[in-house]
C-alpha atoms as a PDB file:
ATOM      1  CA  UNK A   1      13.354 -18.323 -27.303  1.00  0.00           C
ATOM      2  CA  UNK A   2      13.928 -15.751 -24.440  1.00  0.00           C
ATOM      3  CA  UNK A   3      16.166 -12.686 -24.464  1.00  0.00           C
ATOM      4  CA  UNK A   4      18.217 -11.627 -21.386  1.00  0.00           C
ATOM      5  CA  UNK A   5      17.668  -8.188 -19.930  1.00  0.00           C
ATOM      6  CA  UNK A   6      20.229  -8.597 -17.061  1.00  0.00           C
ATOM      7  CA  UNK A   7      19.108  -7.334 -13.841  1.00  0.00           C
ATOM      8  CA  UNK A   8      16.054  -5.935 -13.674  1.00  0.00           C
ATOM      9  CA  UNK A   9      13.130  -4.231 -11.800  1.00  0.00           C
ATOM     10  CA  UNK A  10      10.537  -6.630 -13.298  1.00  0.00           C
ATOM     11  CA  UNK A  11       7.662  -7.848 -11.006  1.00  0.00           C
ATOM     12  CA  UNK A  12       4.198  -7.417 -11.745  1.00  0.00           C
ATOM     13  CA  UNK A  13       1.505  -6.151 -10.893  1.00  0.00           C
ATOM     14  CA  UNK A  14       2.022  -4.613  -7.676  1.00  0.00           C
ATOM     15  CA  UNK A  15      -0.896  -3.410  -5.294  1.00  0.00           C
ATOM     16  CA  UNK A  16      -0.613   0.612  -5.180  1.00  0.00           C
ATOM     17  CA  UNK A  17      -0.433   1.906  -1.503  1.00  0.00           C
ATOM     18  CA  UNK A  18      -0.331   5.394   0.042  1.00  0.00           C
ATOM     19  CA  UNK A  19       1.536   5.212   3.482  1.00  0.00           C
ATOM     20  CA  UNK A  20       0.758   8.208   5.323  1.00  0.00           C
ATOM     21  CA  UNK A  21       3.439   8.775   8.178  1.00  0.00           C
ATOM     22  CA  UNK A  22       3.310  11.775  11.253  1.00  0.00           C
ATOM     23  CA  UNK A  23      -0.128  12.893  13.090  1.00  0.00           C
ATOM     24  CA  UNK A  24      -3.492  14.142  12.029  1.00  0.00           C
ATOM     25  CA  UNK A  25      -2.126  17.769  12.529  1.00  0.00           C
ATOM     26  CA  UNK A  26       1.316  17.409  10.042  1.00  0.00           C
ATOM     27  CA  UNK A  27       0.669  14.057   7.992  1.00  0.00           C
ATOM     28  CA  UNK A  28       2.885  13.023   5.148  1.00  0.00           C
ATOM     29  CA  UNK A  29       1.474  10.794   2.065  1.00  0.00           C
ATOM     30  CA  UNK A  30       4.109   8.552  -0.064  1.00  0.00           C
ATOM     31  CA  UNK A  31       2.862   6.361  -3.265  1.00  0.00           C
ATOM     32  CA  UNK A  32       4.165   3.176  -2.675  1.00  0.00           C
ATOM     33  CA  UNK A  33       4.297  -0.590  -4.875  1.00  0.00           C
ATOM     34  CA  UNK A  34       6.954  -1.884  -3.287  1.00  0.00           C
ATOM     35  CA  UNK A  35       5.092  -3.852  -1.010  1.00  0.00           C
ATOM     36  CA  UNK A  36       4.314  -7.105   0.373  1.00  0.00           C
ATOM     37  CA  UNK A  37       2.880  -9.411   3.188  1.00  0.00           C
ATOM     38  CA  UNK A  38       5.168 -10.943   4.877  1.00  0.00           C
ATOM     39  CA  UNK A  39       3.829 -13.315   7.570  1.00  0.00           C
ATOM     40  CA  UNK A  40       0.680 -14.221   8.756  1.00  0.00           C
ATOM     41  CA  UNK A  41       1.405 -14.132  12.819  1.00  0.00           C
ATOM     42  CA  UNK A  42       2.117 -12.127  13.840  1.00  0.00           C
ATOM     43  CA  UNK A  43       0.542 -10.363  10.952  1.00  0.00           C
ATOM     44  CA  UNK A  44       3.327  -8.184   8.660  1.00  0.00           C
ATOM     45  CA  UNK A  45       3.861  -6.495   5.845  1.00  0.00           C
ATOM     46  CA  UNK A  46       7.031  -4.930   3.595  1.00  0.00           C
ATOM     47  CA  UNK A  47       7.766  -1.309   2.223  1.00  0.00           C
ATOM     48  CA  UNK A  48      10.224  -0.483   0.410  1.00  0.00           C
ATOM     49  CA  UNK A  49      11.124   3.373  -0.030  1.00  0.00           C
ATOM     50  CA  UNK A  50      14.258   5.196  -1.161  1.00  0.00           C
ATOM     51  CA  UNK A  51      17.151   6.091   1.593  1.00  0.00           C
ATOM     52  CA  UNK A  52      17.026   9.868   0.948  1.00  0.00           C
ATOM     53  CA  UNK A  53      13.144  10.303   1.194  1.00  0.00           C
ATOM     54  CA  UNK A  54      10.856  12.498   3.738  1.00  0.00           C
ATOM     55  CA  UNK A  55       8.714   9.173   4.007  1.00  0.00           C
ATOM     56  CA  UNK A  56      11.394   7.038   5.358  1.00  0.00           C
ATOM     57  CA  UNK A  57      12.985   9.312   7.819  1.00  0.00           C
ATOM     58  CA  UNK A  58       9.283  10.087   8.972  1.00  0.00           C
ATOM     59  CA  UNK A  59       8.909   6.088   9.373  1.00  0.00           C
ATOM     60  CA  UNK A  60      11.952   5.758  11.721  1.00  0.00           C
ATOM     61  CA  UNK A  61      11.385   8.901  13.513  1.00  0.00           C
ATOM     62  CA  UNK A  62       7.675   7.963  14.608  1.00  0.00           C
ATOM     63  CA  UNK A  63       8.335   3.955  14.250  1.00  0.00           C
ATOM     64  CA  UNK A  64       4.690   4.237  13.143  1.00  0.00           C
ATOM     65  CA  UNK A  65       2.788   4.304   9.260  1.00  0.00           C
ATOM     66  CA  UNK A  66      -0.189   3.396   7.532  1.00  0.00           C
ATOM     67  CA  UNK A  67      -0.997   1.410   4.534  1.00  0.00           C
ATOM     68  CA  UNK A  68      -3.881   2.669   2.582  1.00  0.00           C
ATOM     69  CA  UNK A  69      -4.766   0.750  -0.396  1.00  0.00           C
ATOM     70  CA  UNK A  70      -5.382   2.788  -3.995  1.00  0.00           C
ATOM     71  CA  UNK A  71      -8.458   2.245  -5.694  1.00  0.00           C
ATOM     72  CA  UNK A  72      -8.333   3.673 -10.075  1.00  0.00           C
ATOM     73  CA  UNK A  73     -10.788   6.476  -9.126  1.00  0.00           C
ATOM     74  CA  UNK A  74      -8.267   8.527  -7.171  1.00  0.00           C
ATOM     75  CA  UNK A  75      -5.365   7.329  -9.729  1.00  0.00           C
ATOM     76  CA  UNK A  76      -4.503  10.944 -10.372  1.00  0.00           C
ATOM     77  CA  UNK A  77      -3.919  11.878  -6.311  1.00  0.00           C
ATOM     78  CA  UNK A  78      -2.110   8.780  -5.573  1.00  0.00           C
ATOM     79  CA  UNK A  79       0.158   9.516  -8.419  1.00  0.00           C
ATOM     80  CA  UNK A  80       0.809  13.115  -7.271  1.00  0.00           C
ATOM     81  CA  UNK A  81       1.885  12.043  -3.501  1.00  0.00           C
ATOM     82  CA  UNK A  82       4.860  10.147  -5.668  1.00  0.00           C
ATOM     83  CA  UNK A  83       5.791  12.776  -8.042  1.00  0.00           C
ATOM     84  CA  UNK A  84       6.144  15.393  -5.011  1.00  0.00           C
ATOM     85  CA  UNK A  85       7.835  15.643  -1.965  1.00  0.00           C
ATOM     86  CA  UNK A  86       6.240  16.135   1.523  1.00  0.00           C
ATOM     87  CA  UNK A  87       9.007  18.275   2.535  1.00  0.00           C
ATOM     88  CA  UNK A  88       7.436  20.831   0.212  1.00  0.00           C
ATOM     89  CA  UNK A  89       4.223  20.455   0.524  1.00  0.00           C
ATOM     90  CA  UNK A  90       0.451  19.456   2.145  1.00  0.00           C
ATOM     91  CA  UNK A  91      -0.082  16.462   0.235  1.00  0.00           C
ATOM     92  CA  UNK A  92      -3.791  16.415   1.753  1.00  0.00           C
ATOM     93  CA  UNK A  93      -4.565  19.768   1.277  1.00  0.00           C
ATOM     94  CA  UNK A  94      -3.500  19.501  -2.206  1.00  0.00           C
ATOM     95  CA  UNK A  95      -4.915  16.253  -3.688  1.00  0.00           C
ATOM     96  CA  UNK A  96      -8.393  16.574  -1.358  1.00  0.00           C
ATOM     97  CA  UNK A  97      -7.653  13.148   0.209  1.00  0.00           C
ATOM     98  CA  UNK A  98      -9.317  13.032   3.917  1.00  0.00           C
ATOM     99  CA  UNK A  99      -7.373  12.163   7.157  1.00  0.00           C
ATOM    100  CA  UNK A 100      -9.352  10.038   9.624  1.00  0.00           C
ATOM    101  CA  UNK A 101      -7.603   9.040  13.056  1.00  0.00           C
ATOM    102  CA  UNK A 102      -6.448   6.036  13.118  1.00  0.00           C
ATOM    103  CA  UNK A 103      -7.392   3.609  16.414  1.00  0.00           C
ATOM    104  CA  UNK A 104      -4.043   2.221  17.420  1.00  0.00           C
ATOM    105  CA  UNK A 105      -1.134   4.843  15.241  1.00  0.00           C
ATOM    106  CA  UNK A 106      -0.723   8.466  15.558  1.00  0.00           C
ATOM    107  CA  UNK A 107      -0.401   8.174  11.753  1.00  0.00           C
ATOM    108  CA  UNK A 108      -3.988   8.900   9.999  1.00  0.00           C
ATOM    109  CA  UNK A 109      -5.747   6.761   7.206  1.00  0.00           C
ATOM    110  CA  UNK A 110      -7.103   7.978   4.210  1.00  0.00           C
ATOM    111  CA  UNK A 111     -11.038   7.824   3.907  1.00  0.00           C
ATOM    112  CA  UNK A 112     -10.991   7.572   0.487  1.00  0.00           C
ATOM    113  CA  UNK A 113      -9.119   4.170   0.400  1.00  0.00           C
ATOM    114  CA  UNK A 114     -11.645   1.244   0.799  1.00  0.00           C
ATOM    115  CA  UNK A 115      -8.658  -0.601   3.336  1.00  0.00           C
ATOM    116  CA  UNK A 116      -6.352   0.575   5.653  1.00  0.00           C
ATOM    117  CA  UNK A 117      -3.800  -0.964   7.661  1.00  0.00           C
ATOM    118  CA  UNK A 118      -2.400   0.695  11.209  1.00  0.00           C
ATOM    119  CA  UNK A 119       1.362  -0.670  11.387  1.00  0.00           C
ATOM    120  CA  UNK A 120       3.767  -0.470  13.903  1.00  0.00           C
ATOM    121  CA  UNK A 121       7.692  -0.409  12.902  1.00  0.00           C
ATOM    122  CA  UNK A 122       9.099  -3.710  13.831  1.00  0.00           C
ATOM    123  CA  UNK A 123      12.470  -3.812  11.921  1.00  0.00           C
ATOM    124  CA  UNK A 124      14.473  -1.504   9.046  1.00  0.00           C
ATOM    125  CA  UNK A 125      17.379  -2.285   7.246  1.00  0.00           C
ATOM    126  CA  UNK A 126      19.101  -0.876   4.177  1.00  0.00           C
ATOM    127  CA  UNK A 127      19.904  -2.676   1.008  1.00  0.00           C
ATOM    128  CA  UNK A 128      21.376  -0.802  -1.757  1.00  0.00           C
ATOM    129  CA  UNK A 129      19.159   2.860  -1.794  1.00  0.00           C
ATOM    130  CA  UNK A 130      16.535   1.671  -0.357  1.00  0.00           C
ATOM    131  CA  UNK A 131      15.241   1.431   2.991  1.00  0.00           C
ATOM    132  CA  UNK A 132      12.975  -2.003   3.616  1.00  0.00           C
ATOM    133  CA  UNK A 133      10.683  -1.325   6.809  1.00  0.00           C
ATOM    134  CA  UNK A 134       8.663  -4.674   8.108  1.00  0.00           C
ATOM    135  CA  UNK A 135       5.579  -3.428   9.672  1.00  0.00           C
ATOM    136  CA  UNK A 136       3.269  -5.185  12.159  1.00  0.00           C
ATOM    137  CA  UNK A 137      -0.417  -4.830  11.197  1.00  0.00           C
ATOM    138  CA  UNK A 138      -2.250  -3.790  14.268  1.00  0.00           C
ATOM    139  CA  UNK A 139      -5.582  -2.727  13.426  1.00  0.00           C
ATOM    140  CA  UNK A 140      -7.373  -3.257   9.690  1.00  0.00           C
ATOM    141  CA  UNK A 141     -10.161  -0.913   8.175  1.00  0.00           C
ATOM    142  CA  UNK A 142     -12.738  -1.274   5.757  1.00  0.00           C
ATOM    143  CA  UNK A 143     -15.464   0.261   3.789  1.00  0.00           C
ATOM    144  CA  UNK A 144     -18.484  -1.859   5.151  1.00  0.00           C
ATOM    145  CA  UNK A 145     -20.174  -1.758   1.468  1.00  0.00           C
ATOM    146  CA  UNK A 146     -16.835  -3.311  -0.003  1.00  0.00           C
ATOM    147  CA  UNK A 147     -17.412  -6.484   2.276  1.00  0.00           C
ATOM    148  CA  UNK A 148     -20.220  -9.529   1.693  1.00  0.00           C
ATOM    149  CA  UNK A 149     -19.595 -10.874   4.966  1.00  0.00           C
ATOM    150  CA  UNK A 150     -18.599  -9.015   7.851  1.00  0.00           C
ATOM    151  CA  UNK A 151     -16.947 -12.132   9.282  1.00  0.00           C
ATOM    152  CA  UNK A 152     -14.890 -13.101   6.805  1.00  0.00           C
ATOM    153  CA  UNK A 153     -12.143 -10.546   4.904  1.00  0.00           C
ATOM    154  CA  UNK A 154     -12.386 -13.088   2.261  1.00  0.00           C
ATOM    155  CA  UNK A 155     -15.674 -11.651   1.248  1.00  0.00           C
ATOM    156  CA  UNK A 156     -14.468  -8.487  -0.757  1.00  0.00           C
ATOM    157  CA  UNK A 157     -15.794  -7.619  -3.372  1.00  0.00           C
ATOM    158  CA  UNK A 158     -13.110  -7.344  -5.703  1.00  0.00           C
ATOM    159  CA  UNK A 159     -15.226  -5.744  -9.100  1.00  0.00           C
ATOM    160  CA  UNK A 160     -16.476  -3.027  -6.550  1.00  0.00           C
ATOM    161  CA  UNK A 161     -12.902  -2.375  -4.607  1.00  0.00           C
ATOM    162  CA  UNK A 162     -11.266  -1.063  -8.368  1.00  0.00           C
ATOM    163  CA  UNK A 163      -7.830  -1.289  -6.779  1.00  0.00           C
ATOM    164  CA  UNK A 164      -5.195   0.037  -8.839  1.00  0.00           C
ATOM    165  CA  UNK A 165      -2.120  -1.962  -9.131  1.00  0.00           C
ATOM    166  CA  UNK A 166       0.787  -1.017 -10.727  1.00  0.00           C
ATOM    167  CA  UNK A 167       3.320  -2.524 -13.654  1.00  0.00           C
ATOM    168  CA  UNK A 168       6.671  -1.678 -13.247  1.00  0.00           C
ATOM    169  CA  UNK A 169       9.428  -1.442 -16.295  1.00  0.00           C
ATOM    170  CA  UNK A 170       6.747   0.050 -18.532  1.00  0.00           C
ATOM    171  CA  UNK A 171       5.526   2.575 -15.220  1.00  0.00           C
ATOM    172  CA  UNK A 172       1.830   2.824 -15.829  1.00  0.00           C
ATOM    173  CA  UNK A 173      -1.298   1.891 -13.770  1.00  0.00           C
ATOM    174  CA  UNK A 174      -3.926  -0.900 -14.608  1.00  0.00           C
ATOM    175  CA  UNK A 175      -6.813  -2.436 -13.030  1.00  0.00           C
ATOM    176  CA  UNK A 176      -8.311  -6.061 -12.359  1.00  0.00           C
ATOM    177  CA  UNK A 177      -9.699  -8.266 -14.607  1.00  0.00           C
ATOM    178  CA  UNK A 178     -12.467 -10.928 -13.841  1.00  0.00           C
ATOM    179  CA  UNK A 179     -12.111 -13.796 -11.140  1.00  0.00           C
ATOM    180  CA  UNK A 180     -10.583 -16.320 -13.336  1.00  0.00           C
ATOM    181  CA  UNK A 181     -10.203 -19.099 -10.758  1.00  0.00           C
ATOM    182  CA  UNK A 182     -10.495 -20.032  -7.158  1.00  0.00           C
ATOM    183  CA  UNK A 183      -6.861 -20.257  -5.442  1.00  0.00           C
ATOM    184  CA  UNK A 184      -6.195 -23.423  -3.264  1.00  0.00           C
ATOM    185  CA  UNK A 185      -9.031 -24.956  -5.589  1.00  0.00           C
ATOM    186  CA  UNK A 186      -8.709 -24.923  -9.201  1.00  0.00           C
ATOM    187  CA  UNK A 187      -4.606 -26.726  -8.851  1.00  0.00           C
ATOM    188  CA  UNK A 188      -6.851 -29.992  -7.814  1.00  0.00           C
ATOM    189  CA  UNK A 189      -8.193 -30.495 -11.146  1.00  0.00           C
ATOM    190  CA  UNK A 190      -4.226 -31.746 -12.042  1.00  0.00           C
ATOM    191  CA  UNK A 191      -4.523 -34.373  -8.930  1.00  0.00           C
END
């Protein structure tokens, strides 16, 4: 048996992202889980943010953002940067996150998140509220200790990353289980 809900927000979990838009001197931080890869080449990914927010007039002003991935030890900053508005406030100067510069952006990353992605605006449009912005990834960070193999991304190391996703309808945080499975792989035992 299954019970209808009609149309819902319902998609779970979702990776937990601060995008930080502006400069190093007057940076803005937005918690973000509407997000998504969307192509591999070029390389792209998907926010979504609401039409009437700092972050998304920042984004089309500066056609410029970064993605900084969450990890569950700094659950309570990224948390803050989507309760408050940078209009109001120094999100950085209030939660203790660090700007670094990025290489390619005017936008900083955040040193405390393990991977950060430098994106250039490559296309907005609005559906319902909410702006969707499809970003080209131009430059990718990591934390050297969170990789096995410095030539191959593959090689994180998931248990010691602690990213913190996010379930939406009940609106509360998680984190990772165990490696249950090797995608691409485990499908061929049904061949």
């Amino acid at each position: 048996m299954k019970t209808k809900l009609g149309p819902q927000r319902i998609l779970f979990p979702l990776p937990t992202v601060l995008v930080v838009t502006g400069t190093m001197e007057n940076a803005n931080i937005a918690t973000i889980a509407w997000i998504s890869i969307l192509s591999g080449k070029p390389p792209t990914l998907g926010i979504s943010v609401g039409t009437k927010g700092f972050t998304g007039e920042q984004i089309l002003k500066n056609k410029e953002f970064s993605v900084n991935i969450a990890t569950a030890e700094i659950m309570k900053e990224t948390d803050f940067c989507g309760i408050t508005s940078g209009r109001d406030i120094d999100k950085f100067e209030k939660t203790g996150l660090v700007k670094m510069p990025a290489s390619e952006i005017q936008a900083p990353i955040i040193q405390q998140c393990p991977i950060n992605l430098e994106c250039k605006l490559i296309e907005s449009k609005i559906v319902g509220t909410t702006n969707h912005f499809v970003g080209e990834i131009l430059e990718t960070h990591i934390d050297t200790d969170k990789i096995k193999d410095a030539n191959n991304w593959g090689s994180i190391d998931m248990k010691d990353f602690n990213p913190l996703v996010y379930i939406s309808g009940a609106k509360e945080y998680r984190v990772l289980g165990n490696k249950i499975g090797d995608a691409y792989k485990i499908g061929n035992d049904l061949k």
